[in-house]
N, C-alpha and C. Protein backbone atom coordinates (compact mmCIF):
# COMPACT_ATOMS: atom_id res chain seq x y z
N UNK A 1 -11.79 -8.12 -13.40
CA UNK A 1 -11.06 -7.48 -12.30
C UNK A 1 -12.03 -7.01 -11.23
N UNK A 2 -11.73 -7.26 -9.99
CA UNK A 2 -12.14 -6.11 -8.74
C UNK A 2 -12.38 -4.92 -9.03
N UNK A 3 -13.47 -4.37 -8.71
CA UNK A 3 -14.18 -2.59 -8.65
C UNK A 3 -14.63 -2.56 -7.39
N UNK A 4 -14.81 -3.39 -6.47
CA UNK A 4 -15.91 -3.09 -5.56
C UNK A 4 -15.36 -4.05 -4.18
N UNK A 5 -14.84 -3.56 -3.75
CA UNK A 5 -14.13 -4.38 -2.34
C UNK A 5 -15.35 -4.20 -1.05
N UNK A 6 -16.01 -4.99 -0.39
CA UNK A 6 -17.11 -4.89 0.24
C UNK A 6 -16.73 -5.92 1.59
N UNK A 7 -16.67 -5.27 2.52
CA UNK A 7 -16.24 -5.88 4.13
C UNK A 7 -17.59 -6.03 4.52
N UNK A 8 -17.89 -7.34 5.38
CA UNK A 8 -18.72 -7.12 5.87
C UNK A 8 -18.91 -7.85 7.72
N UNK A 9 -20.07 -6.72 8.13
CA UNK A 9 -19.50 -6.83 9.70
C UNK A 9 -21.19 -5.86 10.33
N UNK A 10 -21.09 -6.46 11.44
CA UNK A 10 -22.22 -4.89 12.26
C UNK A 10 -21.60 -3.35 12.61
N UNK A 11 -22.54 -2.84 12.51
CA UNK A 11 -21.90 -1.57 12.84
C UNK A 11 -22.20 -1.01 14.52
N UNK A 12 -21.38 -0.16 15.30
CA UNK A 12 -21.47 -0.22 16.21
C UNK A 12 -20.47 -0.65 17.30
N UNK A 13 -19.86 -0.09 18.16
CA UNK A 13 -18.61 -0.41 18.48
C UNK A 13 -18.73 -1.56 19.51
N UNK A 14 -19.93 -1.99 19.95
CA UNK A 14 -19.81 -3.52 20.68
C UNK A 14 -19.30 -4.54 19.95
N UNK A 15 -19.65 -4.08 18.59
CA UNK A 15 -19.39 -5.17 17.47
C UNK A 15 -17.88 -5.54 16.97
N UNK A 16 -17.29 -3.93 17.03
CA UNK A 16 -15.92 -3.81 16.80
C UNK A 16 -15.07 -5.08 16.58
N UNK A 17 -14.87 -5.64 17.62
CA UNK A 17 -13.79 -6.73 17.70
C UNK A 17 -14.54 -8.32 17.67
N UNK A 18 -15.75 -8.18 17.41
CA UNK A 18 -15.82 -9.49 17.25
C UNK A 18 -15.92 -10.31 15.98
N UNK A 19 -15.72 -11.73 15.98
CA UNK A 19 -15.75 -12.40 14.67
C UNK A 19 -16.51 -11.98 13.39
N UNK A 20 -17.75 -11.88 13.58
CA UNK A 20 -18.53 -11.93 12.66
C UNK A 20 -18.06 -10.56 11.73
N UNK A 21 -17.12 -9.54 12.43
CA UNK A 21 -16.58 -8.01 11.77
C UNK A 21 -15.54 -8.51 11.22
N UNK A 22 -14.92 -9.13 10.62
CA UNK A 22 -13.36 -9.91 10.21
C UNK A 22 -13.17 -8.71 8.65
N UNK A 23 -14.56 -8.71 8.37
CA UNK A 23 -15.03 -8.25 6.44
C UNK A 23 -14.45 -6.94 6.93
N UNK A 24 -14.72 -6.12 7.92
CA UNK A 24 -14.74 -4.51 8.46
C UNK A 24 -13.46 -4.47 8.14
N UNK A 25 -12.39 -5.51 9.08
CA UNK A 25 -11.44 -5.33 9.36
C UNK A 25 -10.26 -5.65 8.48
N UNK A 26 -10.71 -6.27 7.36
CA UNK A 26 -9.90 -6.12 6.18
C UNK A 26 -10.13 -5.22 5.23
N UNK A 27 -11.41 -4.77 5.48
CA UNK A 27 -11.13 -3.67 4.48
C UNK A 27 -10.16 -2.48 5.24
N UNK A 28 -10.63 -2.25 6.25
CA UNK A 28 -10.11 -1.08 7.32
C UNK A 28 -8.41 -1.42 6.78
N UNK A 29 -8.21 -2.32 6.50
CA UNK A 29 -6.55 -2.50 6.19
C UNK A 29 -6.24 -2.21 5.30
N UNK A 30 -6.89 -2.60 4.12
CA UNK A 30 -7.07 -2.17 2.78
C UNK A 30 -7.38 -0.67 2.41
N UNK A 31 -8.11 -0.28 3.44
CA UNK A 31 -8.01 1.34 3.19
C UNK A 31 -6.83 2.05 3.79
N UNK A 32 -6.49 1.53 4.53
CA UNK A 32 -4.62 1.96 5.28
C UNK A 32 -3.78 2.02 4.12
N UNK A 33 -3.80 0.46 3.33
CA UNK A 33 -2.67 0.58 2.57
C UNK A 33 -3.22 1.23 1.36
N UNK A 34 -4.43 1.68 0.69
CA UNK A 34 -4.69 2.47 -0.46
C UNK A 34 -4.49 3.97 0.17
N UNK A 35 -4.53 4.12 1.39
CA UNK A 35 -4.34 5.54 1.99
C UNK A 35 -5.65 5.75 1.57
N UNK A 36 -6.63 5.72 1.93
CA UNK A 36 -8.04 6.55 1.51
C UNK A 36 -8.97 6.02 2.87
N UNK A 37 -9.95 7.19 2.53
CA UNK A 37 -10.58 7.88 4.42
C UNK A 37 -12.02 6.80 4.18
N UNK A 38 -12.60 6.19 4.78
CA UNK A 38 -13.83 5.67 4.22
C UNK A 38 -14.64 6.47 5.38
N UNK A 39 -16.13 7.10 4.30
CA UNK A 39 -16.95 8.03 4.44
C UNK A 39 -18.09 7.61 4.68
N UNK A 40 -18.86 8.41 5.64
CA UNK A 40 -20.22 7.51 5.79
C UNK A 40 -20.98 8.68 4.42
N UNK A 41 -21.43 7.26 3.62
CA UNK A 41 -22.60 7.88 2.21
C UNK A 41 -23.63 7.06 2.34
N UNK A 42 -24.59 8.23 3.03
CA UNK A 42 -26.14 7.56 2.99
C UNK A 42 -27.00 7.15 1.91
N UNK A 43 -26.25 7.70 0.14
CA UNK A 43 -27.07 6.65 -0.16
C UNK A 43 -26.92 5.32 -0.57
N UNK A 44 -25.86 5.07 -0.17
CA UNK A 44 -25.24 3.69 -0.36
C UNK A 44 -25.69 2.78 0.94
N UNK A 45 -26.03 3.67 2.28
CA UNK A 45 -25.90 2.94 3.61
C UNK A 45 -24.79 2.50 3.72
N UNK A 46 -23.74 2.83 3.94
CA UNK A 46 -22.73 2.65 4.29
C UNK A 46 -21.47 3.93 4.24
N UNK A 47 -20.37 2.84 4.60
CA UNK A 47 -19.04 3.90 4.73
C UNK A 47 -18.26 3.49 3.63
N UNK A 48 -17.92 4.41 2.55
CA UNK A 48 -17.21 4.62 1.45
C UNK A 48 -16.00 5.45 1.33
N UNK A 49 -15.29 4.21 0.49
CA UNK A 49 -14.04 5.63 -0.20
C UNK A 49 -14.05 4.81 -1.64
N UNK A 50 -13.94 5.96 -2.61
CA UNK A 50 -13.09 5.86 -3.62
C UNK A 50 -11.52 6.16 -4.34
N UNK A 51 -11.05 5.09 -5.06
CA UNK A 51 -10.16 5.73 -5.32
C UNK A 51 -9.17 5.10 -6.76
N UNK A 52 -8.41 5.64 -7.00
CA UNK A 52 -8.27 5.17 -9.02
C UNK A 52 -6.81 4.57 -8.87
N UNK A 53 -6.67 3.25 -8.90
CA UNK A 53 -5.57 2.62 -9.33
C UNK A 53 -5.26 2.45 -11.10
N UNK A 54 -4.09 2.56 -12.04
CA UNK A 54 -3.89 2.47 -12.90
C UNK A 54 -4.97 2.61 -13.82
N UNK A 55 -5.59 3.94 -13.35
CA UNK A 55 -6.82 4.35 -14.52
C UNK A 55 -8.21 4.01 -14.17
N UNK A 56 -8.12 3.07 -13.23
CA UNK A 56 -9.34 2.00 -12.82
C UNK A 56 -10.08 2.57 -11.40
N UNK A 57 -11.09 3.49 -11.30
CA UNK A 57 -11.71 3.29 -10.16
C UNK A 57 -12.03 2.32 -9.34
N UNK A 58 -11.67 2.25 -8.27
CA UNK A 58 -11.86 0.82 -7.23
C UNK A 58 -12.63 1.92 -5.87
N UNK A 59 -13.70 0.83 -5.51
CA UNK A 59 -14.50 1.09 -4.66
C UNK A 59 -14.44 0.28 -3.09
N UNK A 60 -14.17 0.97 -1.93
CA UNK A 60 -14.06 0.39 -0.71
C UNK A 60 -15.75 0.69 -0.19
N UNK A 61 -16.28 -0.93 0.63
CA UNK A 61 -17.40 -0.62 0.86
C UNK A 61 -17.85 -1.18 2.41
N UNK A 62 -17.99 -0.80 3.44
CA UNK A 62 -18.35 -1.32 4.26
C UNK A 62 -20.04 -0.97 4.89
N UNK A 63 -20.86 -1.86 4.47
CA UNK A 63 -22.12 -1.57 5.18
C UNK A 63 -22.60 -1.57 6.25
N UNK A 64 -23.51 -0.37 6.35
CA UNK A 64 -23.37 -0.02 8.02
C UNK A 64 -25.43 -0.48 8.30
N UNK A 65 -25.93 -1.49 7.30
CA UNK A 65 -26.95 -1.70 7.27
C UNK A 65 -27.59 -2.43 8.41
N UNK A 66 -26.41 -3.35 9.14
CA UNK A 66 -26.21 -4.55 10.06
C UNK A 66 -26.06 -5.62 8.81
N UNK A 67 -25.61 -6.89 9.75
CA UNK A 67 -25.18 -7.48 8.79
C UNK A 67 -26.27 -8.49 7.69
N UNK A 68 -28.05 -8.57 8.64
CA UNK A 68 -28.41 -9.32 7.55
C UNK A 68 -29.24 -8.84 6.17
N UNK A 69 -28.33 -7.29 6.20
CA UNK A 69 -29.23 -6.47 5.41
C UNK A 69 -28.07 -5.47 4.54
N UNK A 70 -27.03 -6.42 4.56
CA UNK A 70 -25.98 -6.12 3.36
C UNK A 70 -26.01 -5.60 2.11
N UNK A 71 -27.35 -6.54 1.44
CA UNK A 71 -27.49 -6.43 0.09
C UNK A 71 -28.13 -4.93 -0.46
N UNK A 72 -28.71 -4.13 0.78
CA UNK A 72 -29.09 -3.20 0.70
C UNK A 72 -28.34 -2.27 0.19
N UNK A 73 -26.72 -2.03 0.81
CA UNK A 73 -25.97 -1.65 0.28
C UNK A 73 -24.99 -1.69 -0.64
N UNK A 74 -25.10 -3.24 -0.94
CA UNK A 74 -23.97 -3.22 -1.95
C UNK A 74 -24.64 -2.86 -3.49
N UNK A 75 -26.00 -3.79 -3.45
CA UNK A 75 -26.91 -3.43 -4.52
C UNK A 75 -26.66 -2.04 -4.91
N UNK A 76 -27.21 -1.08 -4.18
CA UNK A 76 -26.97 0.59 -4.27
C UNK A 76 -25.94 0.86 -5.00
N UNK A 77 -25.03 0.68 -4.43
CA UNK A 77 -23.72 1.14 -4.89
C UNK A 77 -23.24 0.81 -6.59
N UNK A 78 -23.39 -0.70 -6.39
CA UNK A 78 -23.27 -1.87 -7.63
C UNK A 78 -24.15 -1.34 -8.93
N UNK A 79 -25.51 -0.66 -8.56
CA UNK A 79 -26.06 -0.37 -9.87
C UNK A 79 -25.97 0.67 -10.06
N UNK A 80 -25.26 1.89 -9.10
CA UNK A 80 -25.61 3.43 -9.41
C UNK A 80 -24.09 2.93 -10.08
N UNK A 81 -22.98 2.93 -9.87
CA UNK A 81 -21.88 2.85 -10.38
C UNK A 81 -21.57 1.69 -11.39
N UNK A 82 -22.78 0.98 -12.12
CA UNK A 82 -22.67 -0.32 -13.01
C UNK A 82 -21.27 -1.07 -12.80
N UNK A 83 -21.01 -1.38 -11.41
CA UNK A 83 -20.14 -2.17 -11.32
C UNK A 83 -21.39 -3.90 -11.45
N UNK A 84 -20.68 -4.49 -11.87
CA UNK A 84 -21.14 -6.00 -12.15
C UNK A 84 -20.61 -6.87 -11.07
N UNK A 85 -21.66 -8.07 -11.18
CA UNK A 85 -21.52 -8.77 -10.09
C UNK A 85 -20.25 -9.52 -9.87
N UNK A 86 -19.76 -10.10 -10.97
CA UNK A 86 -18.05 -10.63 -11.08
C UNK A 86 -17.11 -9.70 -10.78
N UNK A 87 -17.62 -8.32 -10.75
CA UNK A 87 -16.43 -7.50 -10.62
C UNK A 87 -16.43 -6.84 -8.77
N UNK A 88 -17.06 -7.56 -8.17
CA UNK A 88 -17.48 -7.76 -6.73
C UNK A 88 -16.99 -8.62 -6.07
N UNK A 89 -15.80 -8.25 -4.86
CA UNK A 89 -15.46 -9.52 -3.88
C UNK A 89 -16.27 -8.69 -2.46
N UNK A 90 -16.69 -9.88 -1.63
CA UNK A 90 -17.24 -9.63 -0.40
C UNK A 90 -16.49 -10.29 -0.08
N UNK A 91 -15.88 -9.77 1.10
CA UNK A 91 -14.83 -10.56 2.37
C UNK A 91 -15.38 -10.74 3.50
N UNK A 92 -15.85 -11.87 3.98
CA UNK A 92 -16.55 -12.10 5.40
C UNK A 92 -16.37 -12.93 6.15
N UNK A 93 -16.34 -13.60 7.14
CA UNK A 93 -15.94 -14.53 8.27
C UNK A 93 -16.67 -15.72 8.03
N UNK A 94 -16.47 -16.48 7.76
CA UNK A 94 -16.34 -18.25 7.59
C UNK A 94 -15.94 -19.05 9.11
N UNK A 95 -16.90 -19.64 9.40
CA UNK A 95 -17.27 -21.17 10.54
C UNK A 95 -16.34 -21.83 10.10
N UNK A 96 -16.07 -22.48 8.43
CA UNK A 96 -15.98 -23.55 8.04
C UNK A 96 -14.05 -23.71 8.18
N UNK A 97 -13.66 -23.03 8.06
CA UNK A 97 -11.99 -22.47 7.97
C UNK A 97 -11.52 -22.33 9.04
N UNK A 98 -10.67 -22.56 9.34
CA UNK A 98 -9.79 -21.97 10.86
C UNK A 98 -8.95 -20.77 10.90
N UNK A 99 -9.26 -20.04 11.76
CA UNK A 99 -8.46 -18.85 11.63
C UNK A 99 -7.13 -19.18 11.48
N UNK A 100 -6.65 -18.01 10.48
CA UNK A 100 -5.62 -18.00 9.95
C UNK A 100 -5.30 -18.36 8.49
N UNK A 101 -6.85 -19.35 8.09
CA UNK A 101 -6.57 -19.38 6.89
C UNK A 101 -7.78 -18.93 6.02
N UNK A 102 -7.93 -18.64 4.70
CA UNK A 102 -9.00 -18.03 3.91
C UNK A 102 -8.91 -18.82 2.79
N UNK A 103 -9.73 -18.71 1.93
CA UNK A 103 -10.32 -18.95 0.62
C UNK A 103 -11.16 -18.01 -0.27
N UNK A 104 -10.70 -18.18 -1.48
CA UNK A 104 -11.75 -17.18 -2.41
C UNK A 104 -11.94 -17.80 -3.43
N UNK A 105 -13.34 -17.63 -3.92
CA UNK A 105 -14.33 -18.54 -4.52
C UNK A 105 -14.97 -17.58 -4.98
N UNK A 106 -15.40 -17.85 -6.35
CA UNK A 106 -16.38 -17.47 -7.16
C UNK A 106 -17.58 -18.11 -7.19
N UNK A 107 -18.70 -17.32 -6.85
CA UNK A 107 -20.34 -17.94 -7.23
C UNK A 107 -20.08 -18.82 -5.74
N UNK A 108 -21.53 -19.89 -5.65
CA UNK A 108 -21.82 -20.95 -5.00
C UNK A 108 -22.70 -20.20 -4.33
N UNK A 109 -23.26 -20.63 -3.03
CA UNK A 109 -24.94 -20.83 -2.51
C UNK A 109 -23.67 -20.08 -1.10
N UNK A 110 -25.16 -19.41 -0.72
CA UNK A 110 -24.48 -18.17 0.70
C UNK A 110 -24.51 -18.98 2.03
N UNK A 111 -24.54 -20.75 2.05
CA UNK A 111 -24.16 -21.48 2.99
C UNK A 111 -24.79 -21.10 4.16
N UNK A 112 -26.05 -20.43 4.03
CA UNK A 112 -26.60 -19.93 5.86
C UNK A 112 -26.04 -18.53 6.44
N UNK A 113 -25.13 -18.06 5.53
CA UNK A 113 -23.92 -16.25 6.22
C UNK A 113 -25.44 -15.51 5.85
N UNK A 114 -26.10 -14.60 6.62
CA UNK A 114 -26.90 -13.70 6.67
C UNK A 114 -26.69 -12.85 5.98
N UNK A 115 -25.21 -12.36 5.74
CA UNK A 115 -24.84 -11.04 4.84
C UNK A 115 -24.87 -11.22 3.32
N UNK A 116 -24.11 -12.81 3.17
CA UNK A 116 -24.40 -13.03 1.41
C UNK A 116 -25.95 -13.60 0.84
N UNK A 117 -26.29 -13.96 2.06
CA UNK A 117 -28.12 -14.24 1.95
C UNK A 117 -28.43 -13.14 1.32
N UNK A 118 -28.00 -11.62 1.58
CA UNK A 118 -29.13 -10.53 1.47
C UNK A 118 -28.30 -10.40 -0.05
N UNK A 119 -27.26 -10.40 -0.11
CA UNK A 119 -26.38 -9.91 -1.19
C UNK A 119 -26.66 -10.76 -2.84
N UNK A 120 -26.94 -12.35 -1.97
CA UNK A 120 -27.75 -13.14 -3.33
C UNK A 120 -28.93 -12.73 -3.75
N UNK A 121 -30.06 -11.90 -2.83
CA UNK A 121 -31.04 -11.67 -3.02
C UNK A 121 -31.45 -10.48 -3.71
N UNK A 122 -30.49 -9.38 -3.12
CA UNK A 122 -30.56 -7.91 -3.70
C UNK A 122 -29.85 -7.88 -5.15
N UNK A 123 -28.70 -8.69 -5.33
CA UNK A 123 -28.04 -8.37 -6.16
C UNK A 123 -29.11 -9.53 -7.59
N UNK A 124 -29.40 -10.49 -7.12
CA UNK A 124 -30.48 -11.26 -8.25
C UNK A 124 -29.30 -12.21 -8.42
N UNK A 125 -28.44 -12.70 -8.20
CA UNK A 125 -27.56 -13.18 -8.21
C UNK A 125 -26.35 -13.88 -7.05
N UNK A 126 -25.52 -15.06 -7.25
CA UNK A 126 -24.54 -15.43 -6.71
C UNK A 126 -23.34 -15.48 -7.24
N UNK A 127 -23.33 -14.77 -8.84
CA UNK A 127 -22.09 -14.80 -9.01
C UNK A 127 -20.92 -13.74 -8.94
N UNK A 128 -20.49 -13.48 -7.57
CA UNK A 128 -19.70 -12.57 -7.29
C UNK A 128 -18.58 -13.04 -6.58
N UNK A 129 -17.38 -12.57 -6.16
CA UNK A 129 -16.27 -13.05 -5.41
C UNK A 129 -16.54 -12.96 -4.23
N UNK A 130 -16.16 -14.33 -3.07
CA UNK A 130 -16.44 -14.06 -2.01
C UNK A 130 -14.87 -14.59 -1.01
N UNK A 131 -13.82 -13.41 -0.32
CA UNK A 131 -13.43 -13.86 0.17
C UNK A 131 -13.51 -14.25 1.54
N UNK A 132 -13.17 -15.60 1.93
CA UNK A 132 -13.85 -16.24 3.33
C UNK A 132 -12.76 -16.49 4.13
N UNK A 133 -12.67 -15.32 5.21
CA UNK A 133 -11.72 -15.48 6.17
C UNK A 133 -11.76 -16.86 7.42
N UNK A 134 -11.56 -17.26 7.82
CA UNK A 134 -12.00 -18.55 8.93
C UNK A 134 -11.91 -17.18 10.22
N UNK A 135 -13.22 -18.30 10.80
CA UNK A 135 -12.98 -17.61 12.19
C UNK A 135 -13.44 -18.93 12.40
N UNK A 136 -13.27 -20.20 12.27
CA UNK A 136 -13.33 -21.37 13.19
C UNK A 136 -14.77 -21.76 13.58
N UNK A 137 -15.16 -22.53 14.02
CA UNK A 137 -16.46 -23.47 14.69
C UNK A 137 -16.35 -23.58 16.05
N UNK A 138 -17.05 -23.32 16.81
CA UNK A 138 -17.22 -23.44 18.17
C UNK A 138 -17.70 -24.90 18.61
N UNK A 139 -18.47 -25.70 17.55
CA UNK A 139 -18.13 -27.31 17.57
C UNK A 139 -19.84 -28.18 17.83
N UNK A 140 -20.58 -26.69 17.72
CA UNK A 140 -21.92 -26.45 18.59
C UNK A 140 -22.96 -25.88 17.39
N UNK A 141 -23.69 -26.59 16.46
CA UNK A 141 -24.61 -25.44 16.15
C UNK A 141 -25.16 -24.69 16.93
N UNK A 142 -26.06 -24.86 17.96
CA UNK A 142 -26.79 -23.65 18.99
C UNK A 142 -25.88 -22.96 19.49
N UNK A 143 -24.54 -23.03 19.47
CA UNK A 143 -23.40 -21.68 20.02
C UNK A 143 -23.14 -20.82 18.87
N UNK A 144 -22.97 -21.25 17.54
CA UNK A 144 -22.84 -20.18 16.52
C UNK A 144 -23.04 -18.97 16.67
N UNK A 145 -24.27 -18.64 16.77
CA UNK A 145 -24.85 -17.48 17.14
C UNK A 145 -23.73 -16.37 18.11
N UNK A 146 -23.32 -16.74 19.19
CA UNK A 146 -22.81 -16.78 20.81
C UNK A 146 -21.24 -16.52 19.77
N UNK A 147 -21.06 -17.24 19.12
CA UNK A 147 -19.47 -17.36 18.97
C UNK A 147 -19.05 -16.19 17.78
N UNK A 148 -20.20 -16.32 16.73
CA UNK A 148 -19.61 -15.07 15.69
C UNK A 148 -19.97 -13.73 16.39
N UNK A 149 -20.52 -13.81 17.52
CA UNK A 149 -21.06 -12.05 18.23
C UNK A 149 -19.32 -11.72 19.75
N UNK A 150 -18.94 -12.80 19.22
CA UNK A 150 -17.78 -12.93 20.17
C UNK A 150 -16.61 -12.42 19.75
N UNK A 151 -15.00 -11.71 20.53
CA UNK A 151 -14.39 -11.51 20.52
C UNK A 151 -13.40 -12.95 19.98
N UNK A 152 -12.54 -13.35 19.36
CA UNK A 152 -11.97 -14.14 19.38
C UNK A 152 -10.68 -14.31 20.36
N UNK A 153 -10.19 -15.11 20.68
CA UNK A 153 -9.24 -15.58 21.66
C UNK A 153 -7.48 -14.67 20.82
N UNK A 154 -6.92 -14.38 22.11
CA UNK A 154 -5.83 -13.56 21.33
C UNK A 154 -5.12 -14.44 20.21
N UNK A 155 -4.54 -15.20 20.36
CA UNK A 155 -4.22 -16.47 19.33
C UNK A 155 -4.86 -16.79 18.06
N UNK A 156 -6.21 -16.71 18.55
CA UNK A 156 -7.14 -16.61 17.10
C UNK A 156 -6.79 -15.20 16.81
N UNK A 157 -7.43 -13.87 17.12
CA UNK A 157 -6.78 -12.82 16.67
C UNK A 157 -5.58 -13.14 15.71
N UNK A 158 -4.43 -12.83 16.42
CA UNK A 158 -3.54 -12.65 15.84
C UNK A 158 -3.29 -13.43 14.42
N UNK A 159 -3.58 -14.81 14.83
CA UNK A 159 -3.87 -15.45 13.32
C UNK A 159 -4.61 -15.29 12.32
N UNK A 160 -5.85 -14.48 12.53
CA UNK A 160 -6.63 -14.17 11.95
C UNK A 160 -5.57 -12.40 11.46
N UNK A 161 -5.45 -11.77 11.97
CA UNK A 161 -4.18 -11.00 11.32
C UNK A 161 -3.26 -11.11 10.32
N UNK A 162 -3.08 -12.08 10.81
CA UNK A 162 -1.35 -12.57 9.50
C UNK A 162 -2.37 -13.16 8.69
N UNK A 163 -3.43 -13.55 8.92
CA UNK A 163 -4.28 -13.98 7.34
C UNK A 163 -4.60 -12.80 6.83
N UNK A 164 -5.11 -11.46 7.28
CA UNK A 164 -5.73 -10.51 6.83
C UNK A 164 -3.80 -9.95 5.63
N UNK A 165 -3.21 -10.02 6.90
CA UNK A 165 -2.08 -9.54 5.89
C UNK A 165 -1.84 -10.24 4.25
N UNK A 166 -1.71 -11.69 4.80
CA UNK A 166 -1.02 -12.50 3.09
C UNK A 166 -2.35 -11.90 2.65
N UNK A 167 -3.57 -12.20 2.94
CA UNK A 167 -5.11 -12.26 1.51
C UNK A 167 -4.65 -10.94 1.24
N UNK A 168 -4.58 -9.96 1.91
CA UNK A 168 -4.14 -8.44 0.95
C UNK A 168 -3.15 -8.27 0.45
N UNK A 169 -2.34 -9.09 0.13
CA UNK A 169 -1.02 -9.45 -0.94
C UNK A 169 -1.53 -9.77 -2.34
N UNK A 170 -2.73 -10.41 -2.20
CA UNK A 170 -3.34 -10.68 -3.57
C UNK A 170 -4.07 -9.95 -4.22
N UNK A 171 -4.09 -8.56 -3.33
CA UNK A 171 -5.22 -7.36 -3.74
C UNK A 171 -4.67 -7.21 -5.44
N UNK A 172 -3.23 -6.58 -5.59
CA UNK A 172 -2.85 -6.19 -6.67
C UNK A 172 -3.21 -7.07 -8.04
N UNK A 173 -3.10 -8.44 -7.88
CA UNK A 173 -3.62 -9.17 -9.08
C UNK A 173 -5.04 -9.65 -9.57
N UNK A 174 -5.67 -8.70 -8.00
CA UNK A 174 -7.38 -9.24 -8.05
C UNK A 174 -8.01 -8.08 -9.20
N UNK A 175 -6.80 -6.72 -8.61
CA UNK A 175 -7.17 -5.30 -9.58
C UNK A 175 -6.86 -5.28 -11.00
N UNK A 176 -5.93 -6.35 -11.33
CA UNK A 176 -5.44 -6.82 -12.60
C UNK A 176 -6.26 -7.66 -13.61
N UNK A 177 -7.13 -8.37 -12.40
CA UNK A 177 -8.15 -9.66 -12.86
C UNK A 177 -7.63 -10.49 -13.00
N UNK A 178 -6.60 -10.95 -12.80
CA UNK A 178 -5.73 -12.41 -12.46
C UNK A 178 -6.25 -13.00 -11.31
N UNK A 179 -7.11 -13.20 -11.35
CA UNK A 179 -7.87 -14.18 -10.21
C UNK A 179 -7.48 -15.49 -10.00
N UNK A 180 -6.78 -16.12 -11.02
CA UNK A 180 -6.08 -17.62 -10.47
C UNK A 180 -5.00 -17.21 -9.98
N UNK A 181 -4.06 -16.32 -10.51
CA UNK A 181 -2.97 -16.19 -9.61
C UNK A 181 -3.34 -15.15 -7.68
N UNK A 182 -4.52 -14.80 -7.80
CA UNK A 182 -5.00 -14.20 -6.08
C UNK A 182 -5.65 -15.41 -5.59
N UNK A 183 -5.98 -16.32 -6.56
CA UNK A 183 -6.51 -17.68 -5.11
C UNK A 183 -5.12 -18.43 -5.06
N UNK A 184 -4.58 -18.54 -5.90
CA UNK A 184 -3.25 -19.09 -5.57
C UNK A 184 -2.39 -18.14 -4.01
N UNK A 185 -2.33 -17.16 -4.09
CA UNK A 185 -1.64 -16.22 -3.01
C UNK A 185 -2.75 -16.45 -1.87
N UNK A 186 -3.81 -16.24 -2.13
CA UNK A 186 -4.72 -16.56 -0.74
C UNK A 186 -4.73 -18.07 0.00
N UNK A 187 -4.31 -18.83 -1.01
CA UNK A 187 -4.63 -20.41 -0.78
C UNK A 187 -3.32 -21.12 -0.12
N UNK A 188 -2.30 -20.35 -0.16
CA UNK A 188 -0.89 -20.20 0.56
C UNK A 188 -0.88 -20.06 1.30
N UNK A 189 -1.10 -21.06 2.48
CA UNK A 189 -1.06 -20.44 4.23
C UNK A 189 0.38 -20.26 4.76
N UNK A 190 1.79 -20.81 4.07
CA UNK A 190 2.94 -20.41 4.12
C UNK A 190 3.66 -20.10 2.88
N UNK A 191 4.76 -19.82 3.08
CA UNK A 191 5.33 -19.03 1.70
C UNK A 191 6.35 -20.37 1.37
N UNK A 192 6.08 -21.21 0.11
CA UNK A 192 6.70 -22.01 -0.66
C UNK A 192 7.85 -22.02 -0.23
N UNK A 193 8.67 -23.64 -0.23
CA UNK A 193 9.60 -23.61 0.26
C UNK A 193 10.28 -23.37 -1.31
N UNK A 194 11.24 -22.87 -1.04
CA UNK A 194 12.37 -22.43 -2.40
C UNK A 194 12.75 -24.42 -3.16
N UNK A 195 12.97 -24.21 -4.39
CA UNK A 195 12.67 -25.69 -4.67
C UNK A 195 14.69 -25.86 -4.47
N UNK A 196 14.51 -27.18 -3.95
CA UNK A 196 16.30 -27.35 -4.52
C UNK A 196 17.20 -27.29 -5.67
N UNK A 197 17.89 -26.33 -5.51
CA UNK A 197 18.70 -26.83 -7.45
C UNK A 197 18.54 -28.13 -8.00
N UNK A 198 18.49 -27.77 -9.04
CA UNK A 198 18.48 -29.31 -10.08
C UNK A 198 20.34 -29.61 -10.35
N UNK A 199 20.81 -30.73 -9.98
CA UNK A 199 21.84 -31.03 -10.16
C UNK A 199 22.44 -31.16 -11.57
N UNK A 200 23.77 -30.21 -11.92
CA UNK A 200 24.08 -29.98 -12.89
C UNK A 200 24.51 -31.42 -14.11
N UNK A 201 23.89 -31.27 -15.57
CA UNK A 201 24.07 -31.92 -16.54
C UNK A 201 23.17 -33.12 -16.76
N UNK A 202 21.90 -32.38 -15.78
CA UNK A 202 20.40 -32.91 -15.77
C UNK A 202 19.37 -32.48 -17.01
């Protein structure tokens, strides 16, 4: 199961609205709907809340380290509170996806993201949950840079919204540890069409 929900993004309000903050901004949602205040705790480097679902402490984490120095904080947190690395999702903005839609994946290589670079490194490890919101490709390696420090287009926004909404539909079964049934709900970019009755004396 999930202990350790970890957004990741720059800190700093130029940063606020742009792509590369997608991690901020789902947690920021996720702390709406748990109702809990996230706190700046210096020794974590970052902004924290805790709080106890069905017996289970769950940890909201957003690092305020910048982003290619993540691992600084999640590490912290991860060993003072022996949360384990499987029991860790990082949510962060993905090139590879188009806004609006996400994926979550266990383990694999930090693909070039600066934030799970530090997080493979600090933590000694890649096997943790990583959910990957799309914020799209600008179509350009040398624009990357230019495009995740960017605001996204209202359209992207908003799509990138209604994704933040369904992926936090799957929060409840991630806290359960039903992790095939939360990539199933994340991996749903629309809601199943209802199947047709089976015609009677079939």
């Amino acid at each position: 199961m999930i202990k350790l929900f970890v957004g990741l993004g720059n800190p700093g309000s130029e940063y606020e609205a742009t792509r590369h903050n997608v991690g901020f901004w789902w947690v920021d949602e996720l702390a709406r709907e748990l109702k809990v205040q996230l706190t700046s705790e210096r020794s974590y480097h970052g902004l924290v809340a805790r709080t106890t679902i069905h017996g289970q402490t769950v940890w909201l984490l957003e690092p305020q380290t910048f982003m290619n120095l993540s691992g600084k904080s999640v590490a912290a947190l991860a060993r003072f509170f022996k949360i384990a690395p499987e029991e860790i999702l990082v949510v962060h903005d993905e090139l590879d996806v188009v806004p609006g839609q996400a994926k979550l994946k266990f383990g694999g290589s930090h693909a070039g993201h600066n934030g799970l670079r530090d997080i493979h490194a600090q933590l000694g490890t890649g096997d943790y949950w990583r959910l990957r919101l799309g914020i799209g490709h600008p179509g350009v390696k040398s624009e990357v840079i230019n495009w995740v420090l960017k605001k996204p287009a209202p359209d992207q926004r908003e799509a990138i919204e209604d994704c933040m909404a369904r992926t936090l539909k799957a929060v409840p079964a991630m806290l359960a540890g039903e992790m095939e049934k939360a990539t199933l709900l994340v991996h749903t970019s629309k809601p199943p069409r209802p199947k047709p009755p089976r015609p009677e004396g079939l």
